[in-house]
Protein backbone atom coordinates (compact mmCIF):
# COMPACT_ATOMS: atom_id res chain seq x y z
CA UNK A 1 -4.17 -24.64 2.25
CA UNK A 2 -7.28 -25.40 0.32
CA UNK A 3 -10.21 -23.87 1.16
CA UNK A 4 -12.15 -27.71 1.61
CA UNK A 5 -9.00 -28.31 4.36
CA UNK A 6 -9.22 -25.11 5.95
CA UNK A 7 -13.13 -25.67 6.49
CA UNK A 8 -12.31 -29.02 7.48
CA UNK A 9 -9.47 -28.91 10.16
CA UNK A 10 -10.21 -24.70 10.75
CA UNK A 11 -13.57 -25.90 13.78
CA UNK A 12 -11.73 -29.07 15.16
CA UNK A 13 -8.93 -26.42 15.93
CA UNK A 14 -10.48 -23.51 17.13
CA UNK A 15 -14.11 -24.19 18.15
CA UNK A 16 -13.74 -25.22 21.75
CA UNK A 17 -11.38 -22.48 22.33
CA UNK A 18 -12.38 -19.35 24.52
CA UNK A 19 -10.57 -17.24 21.97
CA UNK A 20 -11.53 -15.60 18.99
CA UNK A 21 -10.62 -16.80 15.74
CA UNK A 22 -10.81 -15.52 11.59
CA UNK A 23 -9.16 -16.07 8.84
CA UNK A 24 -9.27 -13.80 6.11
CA UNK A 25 -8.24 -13.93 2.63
CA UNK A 26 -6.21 -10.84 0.98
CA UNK A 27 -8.84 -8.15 0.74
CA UNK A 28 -10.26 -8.63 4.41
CA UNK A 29 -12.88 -11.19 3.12
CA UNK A 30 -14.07 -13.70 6.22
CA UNK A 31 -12.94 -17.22 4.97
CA UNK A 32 -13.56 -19.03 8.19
CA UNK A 33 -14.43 -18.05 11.69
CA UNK A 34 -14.71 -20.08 15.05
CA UNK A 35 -17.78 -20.35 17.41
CA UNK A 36 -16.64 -17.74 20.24
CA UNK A 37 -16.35 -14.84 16.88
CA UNK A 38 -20.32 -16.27 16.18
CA UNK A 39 -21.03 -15.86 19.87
CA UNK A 40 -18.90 -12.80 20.75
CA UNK A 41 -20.14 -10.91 16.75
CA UNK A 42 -24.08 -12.21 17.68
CA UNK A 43 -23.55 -13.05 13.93
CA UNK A 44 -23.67 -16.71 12.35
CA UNK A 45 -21.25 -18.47 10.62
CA UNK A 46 -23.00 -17.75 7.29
CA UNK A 47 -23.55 -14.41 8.33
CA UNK A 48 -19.91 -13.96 8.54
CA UNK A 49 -18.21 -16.09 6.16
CA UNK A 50 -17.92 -14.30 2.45
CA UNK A 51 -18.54 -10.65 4.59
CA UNK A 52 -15.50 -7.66 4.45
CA UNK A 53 -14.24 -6.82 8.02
CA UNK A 54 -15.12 -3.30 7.56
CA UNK A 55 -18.72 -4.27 7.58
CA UNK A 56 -18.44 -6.41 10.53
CA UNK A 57 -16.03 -4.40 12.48
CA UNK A 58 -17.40 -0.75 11.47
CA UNK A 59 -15.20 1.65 9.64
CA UNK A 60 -14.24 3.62 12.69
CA UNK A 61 -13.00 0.63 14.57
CA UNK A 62 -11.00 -0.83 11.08
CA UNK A 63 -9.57 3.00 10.75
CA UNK A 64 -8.31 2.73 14.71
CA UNK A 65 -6.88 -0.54 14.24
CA UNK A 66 -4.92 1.11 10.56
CA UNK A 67 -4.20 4.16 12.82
CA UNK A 68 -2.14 1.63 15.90
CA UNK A 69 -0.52 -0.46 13.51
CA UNK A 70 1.41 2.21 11.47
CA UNK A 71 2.16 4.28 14.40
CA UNK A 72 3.89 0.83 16.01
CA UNK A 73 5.16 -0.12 12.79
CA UNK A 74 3.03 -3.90 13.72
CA UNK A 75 1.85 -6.26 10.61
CA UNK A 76 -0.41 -3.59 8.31
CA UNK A 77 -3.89 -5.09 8.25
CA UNK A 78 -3.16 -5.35 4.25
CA UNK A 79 -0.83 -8.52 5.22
CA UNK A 80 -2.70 -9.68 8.11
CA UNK A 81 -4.65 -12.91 7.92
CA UNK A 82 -6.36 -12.99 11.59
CA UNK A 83 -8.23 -10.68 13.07
C-alpha cells in the first residue's frame, strides 16, 4: 500500500480504537501510528513517525521482546510490521 493510502485510511481505522496501533517499515522505522500509541508513548505523531523503535521502546525492552520471540519461535521482530 502506498504510503499517501496508508496515511489516509491508517487514522479512520485505528484512531477511535482503545488499542494500540504502528506500522513499521522493514528496519523498525515508525510509518504510521494511531492516537492511543500518541497518548499511551506521551509522544506526538511527528514525534513518532520517521523514529526507530529502539529509541522509542528503549534497548532493554526491544532486547526482551528479541529474547521471547526466539525462545517461542513467534514472528522475529525482523519480519514484524506492528508493534
Amino acid at each position: 500500500m502506498p504510503t499517501e493510502q496508508l496515511n489516509y485510511w491508517f487514522p479512520l481505522l485505528t484512531d477511535n480504537s482503545p488499542f494500540l496501533f504502528a506500522v513499521l517499515d522493514p528496519d523498525h522505522n515508525y510509518l504510521v501510528v494511531n492516537n492511543r500509541y500518541c497518548e499511551v508513548s506521551g509522544l506526538e505523531r511527528e514525534e513518532l513517525v520517521g523514529r526507530n523503535d529502539k529509541d522509542i521502546l528503549g534497548q532493554a525492552f526491544y532486547d526482551s521482546l528479541s529474547l521471547i520471540t526466539s525462545e517461542h519461535s513467534m514472528v522475529s521482530l525482523s519480519k514484524a510490521k506492528w508493534c
